[in-house]
PDB file of N, CA and C in Angstrom:
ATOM      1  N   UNK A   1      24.927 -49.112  29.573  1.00  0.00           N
ATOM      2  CA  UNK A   1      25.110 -47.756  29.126  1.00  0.00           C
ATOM      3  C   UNK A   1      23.872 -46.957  29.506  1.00  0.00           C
ATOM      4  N   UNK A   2      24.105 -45.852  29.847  1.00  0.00           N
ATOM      5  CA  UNK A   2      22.507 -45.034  30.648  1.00  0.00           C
ATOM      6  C   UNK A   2      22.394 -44.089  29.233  1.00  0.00           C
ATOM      7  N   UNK A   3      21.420 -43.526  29.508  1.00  0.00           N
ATOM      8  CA  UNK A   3      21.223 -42.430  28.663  1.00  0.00           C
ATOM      9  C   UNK A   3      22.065 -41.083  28.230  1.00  0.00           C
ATOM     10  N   UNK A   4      22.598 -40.663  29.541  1.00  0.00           N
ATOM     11  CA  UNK A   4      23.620 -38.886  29.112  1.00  0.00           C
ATOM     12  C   UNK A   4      24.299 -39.705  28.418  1.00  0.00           C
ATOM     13  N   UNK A   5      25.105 -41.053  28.591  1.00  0.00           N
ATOM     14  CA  UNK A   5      26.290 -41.280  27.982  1.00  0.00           C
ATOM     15  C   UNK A   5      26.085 -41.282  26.132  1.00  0.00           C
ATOM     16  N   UNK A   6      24.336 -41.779  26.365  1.00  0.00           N
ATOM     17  CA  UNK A   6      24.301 -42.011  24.502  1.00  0.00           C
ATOM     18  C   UNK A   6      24.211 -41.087  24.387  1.00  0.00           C
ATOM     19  N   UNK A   7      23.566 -39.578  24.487  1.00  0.00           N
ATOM     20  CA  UNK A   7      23.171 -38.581  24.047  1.00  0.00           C
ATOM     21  C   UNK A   7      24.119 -37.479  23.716  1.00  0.00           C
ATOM     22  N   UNK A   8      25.527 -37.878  24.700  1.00  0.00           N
ATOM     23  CA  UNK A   8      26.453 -36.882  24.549  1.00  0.00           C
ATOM     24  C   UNK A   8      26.814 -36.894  23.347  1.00  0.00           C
ATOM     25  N   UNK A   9      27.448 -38.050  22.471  1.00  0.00           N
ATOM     26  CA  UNK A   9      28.289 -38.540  20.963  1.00  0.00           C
ATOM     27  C   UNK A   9      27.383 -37.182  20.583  1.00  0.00           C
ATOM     28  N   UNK A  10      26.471 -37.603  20.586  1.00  0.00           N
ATOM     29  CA  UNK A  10      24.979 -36.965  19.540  1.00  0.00           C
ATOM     30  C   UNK A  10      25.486 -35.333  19.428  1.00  0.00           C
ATOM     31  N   UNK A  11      25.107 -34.845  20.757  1.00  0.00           N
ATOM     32  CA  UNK A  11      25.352 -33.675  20.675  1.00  0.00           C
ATOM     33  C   UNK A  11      26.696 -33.224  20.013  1.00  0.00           C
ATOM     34  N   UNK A  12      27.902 -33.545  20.677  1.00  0.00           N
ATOM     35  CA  UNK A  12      29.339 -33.442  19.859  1.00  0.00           C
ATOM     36  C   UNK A  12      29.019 -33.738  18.441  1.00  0.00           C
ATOM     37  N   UNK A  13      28.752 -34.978  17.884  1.00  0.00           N
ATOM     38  CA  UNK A  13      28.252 -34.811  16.837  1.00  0.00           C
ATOM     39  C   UNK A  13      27.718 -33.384  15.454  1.00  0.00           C
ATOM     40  N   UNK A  14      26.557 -32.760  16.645  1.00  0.00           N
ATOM     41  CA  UNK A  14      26.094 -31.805  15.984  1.00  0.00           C
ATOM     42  C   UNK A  14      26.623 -30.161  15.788  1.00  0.00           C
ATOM     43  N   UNK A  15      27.502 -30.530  17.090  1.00  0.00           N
ATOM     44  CA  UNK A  15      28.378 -29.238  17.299  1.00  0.00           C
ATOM     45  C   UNK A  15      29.133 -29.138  16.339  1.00  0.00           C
ATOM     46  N   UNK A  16      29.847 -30.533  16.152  1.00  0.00           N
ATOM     47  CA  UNK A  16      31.003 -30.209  14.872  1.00  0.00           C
ATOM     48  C   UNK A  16      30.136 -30.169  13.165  1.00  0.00           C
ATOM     49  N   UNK A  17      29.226 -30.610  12.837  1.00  0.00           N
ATOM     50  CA  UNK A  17      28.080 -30.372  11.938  1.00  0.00           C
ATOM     51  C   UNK A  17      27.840 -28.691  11.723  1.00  0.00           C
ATOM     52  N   UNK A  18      27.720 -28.249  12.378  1.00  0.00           N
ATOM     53  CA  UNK A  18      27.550 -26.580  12.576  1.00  0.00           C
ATOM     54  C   UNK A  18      29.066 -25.822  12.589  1.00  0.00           C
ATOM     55  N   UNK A  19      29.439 -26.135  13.088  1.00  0.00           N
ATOM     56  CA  UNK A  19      31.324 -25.562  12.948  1.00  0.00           C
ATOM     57  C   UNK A  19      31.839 -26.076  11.478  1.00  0.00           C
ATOM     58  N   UNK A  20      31.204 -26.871  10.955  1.00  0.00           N
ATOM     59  CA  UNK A  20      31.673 -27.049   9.376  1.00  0.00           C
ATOM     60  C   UNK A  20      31.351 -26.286   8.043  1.00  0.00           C
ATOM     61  N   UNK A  21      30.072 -25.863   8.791  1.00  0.00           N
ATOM     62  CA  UNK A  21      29.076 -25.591   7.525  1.00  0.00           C
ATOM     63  C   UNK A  21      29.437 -23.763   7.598  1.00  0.00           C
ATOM     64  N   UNK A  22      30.744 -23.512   8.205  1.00  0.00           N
ATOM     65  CA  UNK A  22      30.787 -22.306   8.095  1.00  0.00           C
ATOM     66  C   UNK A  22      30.889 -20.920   9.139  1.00  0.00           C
ATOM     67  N   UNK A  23      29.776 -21.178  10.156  1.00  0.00           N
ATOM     68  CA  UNK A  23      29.293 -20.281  11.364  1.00  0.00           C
ATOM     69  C   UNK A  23      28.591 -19.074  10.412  1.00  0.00           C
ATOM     70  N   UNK A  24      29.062 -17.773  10.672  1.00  0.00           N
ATOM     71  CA  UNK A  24      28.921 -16.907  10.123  1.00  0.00           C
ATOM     72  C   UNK A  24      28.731 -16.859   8.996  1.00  0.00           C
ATOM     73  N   UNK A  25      29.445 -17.719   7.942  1.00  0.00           N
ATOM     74  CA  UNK A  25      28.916 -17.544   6.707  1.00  0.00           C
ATOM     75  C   UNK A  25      28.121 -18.500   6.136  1.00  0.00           C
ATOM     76  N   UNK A  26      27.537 -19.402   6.835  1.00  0.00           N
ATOM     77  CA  UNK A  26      26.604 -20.058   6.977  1.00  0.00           C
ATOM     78  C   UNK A  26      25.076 -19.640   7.140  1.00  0.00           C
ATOM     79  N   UNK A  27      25.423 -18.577   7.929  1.00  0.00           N
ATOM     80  CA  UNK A  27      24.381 -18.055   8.417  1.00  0.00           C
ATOM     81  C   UNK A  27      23.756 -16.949   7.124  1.00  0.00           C
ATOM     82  N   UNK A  28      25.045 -16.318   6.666  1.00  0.00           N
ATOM     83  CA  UNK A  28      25.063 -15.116   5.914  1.00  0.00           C
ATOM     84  C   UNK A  28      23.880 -16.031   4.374  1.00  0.00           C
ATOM     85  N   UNK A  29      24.479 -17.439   4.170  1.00  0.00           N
ATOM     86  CA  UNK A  29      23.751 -17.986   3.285  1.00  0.00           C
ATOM     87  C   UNK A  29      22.200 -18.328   3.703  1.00  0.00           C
ATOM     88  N   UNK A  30      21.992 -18.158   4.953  1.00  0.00           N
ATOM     89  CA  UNK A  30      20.922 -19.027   4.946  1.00  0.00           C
ATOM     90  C   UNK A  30      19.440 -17.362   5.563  1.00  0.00           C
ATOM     91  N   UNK A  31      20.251 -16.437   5.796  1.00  0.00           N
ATOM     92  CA  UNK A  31      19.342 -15.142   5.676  1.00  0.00           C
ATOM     93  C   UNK A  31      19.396 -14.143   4.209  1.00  0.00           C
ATOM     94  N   UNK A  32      20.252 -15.051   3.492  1.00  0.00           N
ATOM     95  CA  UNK A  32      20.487 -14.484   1.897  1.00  0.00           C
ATOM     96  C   UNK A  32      18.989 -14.268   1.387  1.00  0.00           C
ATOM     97  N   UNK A  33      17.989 -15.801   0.943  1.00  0.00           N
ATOM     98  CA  UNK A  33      17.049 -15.497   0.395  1.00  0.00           C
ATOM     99  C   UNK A  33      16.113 -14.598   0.997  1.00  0.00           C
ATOM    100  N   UNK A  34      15.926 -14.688   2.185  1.00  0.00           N
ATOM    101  CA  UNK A  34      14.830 -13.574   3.264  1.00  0.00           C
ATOM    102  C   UNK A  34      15.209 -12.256   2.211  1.00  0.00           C
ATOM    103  N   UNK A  35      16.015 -11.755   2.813  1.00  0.00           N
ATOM    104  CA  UNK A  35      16.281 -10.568   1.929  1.00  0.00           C
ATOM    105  C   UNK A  35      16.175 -10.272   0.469  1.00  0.00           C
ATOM    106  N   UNK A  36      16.683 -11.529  -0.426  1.00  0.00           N
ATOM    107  CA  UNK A  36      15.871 -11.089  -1.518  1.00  0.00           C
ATOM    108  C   UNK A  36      14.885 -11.182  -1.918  1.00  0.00           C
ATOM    109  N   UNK A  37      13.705 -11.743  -1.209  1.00  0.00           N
ATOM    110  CA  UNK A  37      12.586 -12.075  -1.060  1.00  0.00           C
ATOM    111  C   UNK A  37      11.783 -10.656  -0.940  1.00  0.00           C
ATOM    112  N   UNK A  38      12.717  -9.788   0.009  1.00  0.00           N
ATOM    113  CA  UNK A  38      12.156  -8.692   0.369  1.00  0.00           C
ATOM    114  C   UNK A  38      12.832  -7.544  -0.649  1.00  0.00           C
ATOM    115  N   UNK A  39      13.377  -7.621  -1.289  1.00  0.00           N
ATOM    116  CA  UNK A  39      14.201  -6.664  -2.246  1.00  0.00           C
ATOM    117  C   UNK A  39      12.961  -6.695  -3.133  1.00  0.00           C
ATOM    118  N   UNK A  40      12.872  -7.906  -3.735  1.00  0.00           N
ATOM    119  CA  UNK A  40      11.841  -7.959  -4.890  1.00  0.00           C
ATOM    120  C   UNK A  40      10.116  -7.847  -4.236  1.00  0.00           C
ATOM    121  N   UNK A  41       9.881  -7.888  -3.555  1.00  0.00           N
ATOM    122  CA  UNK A  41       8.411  -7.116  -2.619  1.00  0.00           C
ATOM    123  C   UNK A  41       8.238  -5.712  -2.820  1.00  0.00           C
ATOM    124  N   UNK A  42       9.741  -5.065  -2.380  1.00  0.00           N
ATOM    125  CA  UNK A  42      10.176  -3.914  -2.022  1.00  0.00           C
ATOM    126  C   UNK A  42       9.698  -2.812  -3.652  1.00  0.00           C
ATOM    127  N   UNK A  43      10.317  -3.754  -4.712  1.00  0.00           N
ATOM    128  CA  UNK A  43      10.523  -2.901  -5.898  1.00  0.00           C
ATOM    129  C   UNK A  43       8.988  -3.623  -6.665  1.00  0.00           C
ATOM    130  N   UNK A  44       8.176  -4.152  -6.494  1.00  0.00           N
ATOM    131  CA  UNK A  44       7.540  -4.887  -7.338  1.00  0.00           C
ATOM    132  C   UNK A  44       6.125  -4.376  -6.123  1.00  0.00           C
ATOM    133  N   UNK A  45       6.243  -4.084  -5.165  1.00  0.00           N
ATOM    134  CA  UNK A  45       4.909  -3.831  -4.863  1.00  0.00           C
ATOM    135  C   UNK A  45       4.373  -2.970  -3.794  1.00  0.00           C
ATOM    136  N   UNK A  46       5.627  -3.117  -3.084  1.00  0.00           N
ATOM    137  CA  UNK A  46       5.159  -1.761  -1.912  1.00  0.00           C
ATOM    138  C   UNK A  46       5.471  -0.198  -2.608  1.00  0.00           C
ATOM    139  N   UNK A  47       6.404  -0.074  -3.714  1.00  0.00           N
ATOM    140  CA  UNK A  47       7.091   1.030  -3.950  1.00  0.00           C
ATOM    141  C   UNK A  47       6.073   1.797  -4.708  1.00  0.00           C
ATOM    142  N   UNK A  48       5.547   0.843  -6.060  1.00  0.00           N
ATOM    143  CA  UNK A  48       4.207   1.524  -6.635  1.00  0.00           C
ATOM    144  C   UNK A  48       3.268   1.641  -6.082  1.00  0.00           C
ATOM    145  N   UNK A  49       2.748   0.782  -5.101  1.00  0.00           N
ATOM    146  CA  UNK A  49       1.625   1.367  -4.062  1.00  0.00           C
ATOM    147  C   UNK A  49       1.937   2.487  -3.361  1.00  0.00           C
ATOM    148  N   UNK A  50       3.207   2.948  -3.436  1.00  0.00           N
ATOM    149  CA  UNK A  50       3.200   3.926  -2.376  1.00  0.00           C
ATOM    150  C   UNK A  50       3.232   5.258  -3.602  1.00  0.00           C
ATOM    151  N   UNK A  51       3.254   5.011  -4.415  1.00  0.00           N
ATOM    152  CA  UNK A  51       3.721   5.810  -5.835  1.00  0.00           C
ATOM    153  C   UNK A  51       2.117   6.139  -6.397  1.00  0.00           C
ATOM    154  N   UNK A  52       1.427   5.253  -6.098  1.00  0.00           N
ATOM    155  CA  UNK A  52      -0.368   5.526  -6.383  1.00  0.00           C
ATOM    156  C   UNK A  52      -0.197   6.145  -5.572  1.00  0.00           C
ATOM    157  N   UNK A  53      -0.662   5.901  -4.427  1.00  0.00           N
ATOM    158  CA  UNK A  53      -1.355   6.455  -3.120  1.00  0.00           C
ATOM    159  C   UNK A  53      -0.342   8.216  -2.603  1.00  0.00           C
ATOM    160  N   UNK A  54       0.731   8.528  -2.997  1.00  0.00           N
ATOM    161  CA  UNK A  54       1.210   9.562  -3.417  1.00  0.00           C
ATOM    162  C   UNK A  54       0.696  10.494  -4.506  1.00  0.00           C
ATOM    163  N   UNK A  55       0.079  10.088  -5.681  1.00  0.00           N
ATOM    164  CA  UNK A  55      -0.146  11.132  -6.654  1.00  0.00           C
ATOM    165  C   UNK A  55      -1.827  10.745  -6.374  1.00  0.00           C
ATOM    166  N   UNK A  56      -1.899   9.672  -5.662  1.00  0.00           N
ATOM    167  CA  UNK A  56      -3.963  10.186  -5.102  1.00  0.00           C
ATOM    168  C   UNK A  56      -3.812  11.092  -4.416  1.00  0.00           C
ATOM    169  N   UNK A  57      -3.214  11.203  -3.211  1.00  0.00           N
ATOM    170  CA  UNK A  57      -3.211  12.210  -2.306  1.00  0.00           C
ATOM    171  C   UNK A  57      -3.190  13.689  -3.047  1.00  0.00           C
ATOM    172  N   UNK A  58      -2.448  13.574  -3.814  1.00  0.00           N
ATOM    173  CA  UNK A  58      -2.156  15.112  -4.735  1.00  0.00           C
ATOM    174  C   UNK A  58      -3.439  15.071  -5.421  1.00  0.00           C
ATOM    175  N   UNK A  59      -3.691  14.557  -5.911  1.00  0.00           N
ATOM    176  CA  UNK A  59      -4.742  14.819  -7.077  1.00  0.00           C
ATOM    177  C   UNK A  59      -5.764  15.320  -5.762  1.00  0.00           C
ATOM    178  N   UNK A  60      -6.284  14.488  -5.105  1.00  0.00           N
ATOM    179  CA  UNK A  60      -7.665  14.723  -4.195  1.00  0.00           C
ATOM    180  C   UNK A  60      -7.398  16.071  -3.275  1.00  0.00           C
ATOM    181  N   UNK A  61      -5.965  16.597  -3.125  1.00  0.00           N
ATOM    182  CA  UNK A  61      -5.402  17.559  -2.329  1.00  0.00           C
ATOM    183  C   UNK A  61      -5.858  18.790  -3.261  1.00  0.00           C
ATOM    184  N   UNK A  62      -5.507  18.542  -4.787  1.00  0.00           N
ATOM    185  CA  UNK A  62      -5.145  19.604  -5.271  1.00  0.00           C
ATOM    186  C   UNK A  62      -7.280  20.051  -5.921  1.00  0.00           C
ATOM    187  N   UNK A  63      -7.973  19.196  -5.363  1.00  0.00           N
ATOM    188  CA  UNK A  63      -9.124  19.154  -5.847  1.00  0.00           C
ATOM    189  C   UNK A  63      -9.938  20.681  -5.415  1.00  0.00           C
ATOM    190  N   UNK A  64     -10.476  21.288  -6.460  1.00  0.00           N
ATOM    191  CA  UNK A  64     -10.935  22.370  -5.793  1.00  0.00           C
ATOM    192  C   UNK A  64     -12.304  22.908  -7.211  1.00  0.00           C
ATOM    193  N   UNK A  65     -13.087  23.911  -6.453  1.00  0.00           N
ATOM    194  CA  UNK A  65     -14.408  24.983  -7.269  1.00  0.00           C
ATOM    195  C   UNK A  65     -14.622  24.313  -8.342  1.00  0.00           C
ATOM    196  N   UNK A  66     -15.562  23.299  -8.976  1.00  0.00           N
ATOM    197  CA  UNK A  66     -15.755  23.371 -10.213  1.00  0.00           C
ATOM    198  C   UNK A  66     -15.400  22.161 -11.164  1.00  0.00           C
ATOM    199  N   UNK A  67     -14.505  21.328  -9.956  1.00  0.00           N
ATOM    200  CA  UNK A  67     -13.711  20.264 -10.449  1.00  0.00           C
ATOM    201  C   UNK A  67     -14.915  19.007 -10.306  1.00  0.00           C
ATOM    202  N   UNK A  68     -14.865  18.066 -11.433  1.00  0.00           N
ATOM    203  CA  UNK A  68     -15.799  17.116 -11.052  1.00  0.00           C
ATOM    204  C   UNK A  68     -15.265  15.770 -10.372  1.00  0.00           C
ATOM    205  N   UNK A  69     -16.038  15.057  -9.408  1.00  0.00           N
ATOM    206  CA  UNK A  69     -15.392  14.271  -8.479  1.00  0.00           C
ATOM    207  C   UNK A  69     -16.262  13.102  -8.586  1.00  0.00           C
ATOM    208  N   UNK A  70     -15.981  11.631  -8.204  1.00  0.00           N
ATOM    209  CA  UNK A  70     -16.091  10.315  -8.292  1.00  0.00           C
ATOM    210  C   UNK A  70     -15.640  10.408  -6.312  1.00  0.00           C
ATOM    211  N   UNK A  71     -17.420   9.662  -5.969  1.00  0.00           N
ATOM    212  CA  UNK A  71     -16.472   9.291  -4.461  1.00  0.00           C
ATOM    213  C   UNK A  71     -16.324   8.181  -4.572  1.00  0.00           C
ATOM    214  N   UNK A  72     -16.287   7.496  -3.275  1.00  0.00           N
ATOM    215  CA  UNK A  72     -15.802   6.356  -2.819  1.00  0.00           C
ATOM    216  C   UNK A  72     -16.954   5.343  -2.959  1.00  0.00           C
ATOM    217  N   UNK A  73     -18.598   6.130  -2.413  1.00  0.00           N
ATOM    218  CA  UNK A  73     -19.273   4.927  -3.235  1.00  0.00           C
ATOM    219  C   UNK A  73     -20.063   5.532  -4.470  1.00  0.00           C
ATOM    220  N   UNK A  74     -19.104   5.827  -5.099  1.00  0.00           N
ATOM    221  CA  UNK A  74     -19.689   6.210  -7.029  1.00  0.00           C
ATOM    222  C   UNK A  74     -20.562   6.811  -6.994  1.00  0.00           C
ATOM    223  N   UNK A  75     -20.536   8.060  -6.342  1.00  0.00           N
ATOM    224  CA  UNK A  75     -21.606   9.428  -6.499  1.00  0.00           C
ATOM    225  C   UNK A  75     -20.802  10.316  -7.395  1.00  0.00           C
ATOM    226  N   UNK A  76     -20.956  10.745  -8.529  1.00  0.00           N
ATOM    227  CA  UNK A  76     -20.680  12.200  -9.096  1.00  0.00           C
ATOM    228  C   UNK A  76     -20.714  12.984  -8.954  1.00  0.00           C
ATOM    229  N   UNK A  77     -20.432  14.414  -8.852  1.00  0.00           N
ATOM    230  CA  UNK A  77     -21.046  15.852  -8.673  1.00  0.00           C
ATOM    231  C   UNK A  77     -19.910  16.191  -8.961  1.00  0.00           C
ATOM    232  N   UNK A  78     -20.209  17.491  -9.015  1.00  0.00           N
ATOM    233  CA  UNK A  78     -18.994  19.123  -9.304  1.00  0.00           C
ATOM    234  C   UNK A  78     -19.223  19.868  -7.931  1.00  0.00           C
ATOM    235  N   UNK A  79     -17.865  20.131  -7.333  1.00  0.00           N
ATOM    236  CA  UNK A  79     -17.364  20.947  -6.674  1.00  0.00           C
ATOM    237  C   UNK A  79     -17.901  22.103  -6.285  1.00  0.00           C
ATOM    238  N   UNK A  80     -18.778  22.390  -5.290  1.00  0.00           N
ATOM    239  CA  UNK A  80     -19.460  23.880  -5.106  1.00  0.00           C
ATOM    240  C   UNK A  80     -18.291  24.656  -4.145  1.00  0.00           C
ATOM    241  N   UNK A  81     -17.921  24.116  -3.138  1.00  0.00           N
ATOM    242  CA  UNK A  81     -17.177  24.274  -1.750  1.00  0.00           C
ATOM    243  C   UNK A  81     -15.856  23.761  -1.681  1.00  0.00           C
ATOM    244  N   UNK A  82     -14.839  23.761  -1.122  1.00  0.00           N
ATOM    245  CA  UNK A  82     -14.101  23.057  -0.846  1.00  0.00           C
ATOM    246  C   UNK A  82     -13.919  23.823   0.722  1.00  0.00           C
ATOM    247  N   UNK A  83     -13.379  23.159   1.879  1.00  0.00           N
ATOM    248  CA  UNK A  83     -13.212  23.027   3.084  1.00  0.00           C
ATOM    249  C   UNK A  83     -11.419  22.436   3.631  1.00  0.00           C
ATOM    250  N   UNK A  84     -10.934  22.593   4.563  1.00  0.00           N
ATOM    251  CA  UNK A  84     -10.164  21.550   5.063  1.00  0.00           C
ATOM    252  C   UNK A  84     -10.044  20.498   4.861  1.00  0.00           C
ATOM    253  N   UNK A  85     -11.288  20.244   5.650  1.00  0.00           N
ATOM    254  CA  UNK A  85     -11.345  18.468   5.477  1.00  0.00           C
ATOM    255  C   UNK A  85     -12.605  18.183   4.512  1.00  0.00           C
ATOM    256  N   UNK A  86     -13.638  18.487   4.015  1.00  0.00           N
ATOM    257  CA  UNK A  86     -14.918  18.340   3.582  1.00  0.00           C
ATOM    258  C   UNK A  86     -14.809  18.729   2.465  1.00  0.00           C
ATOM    259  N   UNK A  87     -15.546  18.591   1.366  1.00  0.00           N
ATOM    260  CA  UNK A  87     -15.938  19.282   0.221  1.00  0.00           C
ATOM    261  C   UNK A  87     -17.492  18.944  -0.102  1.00  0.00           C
ATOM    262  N   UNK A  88     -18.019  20.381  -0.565  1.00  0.00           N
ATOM    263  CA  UNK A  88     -19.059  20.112  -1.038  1.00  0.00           C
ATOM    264  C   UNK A  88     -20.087  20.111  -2.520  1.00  0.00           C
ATOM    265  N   UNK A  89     -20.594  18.814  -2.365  1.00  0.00           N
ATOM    266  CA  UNK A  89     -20.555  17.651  -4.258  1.00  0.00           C
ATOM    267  C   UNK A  89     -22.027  18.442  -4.039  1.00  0.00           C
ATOM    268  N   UNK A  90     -22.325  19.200  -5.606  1.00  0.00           N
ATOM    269  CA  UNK A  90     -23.653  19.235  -6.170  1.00  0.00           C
ATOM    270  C   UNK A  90     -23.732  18.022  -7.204  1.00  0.00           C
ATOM    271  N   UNK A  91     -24.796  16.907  -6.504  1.00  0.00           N
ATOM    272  CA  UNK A  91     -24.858  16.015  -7.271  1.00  0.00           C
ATOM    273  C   UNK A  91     -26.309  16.305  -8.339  1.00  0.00           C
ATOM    274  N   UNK A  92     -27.296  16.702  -8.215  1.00  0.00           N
ATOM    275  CA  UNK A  92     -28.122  17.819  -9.326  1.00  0.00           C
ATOM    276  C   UNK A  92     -28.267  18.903  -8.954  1.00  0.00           C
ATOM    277  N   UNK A  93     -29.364  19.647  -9.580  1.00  0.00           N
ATOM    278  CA  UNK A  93     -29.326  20.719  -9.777  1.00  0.00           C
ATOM    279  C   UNK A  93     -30.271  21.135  -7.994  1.00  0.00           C
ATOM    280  N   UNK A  94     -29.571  21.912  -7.137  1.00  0.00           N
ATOM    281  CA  UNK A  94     -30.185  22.117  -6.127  1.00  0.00           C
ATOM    282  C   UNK A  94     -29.960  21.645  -5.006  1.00  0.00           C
ATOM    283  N   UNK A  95     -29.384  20.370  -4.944  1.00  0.00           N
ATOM    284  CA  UNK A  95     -29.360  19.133  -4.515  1.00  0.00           C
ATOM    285  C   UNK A  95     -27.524  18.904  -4.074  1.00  0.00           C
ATOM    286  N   UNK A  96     -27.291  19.476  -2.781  1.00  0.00           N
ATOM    287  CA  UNK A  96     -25.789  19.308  -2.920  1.00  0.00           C
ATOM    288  C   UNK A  96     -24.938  18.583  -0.973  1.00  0.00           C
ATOM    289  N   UNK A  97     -24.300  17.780  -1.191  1.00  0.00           N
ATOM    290  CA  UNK A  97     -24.141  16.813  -0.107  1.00  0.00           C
ATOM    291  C   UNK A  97     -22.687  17.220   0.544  1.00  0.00           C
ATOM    292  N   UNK A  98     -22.343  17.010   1.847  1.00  0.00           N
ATOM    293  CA  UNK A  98     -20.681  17.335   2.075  1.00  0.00           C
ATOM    294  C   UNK A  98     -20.212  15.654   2.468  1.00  0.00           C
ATOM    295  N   UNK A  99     -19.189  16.148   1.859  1.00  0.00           N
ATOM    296  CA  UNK A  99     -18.257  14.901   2.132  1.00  0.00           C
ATOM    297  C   UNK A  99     -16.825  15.229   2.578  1.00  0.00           C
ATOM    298  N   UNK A 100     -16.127  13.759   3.495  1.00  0.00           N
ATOM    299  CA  UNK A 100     -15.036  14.037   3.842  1.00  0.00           C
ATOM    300  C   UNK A 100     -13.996  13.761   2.437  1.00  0.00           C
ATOM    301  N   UNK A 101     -13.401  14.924   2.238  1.00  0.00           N
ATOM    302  CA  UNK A 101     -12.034  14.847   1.243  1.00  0.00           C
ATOM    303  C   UNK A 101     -11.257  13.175   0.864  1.00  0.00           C
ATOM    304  N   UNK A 102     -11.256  12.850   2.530  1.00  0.00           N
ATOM    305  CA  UNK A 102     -10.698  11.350   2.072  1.00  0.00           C
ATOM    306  C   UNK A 102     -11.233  10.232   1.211  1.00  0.00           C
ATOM    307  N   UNK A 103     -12.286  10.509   1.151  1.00  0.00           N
ATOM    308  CA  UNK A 103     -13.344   9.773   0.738  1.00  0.00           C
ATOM    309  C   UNK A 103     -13.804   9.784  -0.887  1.00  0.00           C
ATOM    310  N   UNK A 104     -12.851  10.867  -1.463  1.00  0.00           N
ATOM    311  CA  UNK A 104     -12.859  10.993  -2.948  1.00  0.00           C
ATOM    312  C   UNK A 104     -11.897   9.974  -3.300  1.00  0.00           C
ATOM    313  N   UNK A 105     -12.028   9.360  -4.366  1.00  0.00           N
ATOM    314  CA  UNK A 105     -11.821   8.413  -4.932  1.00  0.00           C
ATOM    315  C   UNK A 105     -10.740   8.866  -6.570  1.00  0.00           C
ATOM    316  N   UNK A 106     -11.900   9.718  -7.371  1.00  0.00           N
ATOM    317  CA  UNK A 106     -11.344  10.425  -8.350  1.00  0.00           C
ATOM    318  C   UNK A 106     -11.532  11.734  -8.777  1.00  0.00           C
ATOM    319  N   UNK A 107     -10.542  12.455  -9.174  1.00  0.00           N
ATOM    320  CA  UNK A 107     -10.610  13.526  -9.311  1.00  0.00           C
ATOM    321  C   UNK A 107     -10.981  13.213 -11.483  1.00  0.00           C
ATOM    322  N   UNK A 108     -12.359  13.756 -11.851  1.00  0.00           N
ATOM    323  CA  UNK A 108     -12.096  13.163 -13.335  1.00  0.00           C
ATOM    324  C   UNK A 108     -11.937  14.761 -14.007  1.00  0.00           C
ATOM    325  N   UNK A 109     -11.916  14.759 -15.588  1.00  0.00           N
ATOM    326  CA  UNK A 109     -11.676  15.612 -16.653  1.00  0.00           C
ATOM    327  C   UNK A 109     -12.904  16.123 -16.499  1.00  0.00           C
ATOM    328  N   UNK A 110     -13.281  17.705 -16.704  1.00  0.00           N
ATOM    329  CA  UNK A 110     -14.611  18.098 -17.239  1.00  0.00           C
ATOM    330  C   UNK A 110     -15.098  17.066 -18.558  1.00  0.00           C
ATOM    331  N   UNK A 111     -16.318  17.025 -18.506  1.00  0.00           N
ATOM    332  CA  UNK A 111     -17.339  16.333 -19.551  1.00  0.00           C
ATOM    333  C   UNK A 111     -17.579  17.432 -20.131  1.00  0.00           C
ATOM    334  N   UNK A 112     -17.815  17.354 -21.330  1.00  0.00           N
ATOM    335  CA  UNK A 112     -17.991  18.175 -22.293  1.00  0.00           C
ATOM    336  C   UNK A 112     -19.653  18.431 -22.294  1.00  0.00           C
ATOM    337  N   UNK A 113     -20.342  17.145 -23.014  1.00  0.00           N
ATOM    338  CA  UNK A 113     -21.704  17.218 -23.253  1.00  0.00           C
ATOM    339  C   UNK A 113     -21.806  15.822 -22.852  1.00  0.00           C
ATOM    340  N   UNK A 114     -22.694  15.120 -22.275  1.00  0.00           N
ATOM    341  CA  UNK A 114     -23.001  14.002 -22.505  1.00  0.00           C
ATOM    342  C   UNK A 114     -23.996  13.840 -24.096  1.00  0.00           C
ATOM    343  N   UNK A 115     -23.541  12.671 -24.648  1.00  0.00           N
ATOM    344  CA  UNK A 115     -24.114  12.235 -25.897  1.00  0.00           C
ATOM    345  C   UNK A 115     -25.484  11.861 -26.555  1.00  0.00           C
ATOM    346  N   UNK A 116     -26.060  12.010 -25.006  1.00  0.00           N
ATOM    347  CA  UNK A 116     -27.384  11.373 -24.931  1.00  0.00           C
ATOM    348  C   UNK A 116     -28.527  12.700 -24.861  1.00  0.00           C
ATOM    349  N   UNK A 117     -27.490  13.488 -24.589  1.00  0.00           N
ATOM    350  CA  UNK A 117     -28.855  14.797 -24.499  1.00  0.00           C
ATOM    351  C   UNK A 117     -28.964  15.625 -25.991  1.00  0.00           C
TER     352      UNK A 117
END
């Protein structure tokens, strides 16, 4: 016996193995979990990230004169300027830096008094 002859059974074999299990709806079962894999990604983590990063954009958009700001590497100041793209942070008295808009982090509440003075 040579070899094609053993190998053929095999293959027939596997052909009818696959023609049993369905075809098409075989298939339909076996790309089932992918998808819910991605349903629950979908609602559990891309959707609220995109739901932050939507009302950051607004907040840092809507940032303007007077408003106090948190950047990106934790500088404070209040709002002297606002620009297009830039705004400009008086971080003391005299003392005031420009930065790119993207780069704000938080837009916070006026401070009243600090407690310490």
């Amino acid at each position: 016996m040579d070899l094609m002859t053993f190998l053929i059974p095999a293959a027939h074999a596997q052909d009818a193995a696959g023609a049993a299990s369905g075809g098409a709806g075989g298939f339909i079962m076996s790309i089932l979990p992918l998808l819910l894999i991605f349903v629950v990604f979908w609602f559990l983590l891309i959707r609220p990230q995109q739901k932050r990063m939507k009302e950051h954009a607004a907040k840092v958009g809507a940032a303007q004169r007077g408003d106090t700001v948190v950047t990106g590497g934790g500088v404070v100041g209040k709002i002297t300027k606002v620009e297009d793209e830039y705004a400009h942070i008086e971080i003391s008295k005299g003392v005031t830096i420009k930065v790119v808009k993207a780069t704000l982090s938080d837009v916070v509440s006026p401070i009243s008094k600090p407690a310490n003075d």
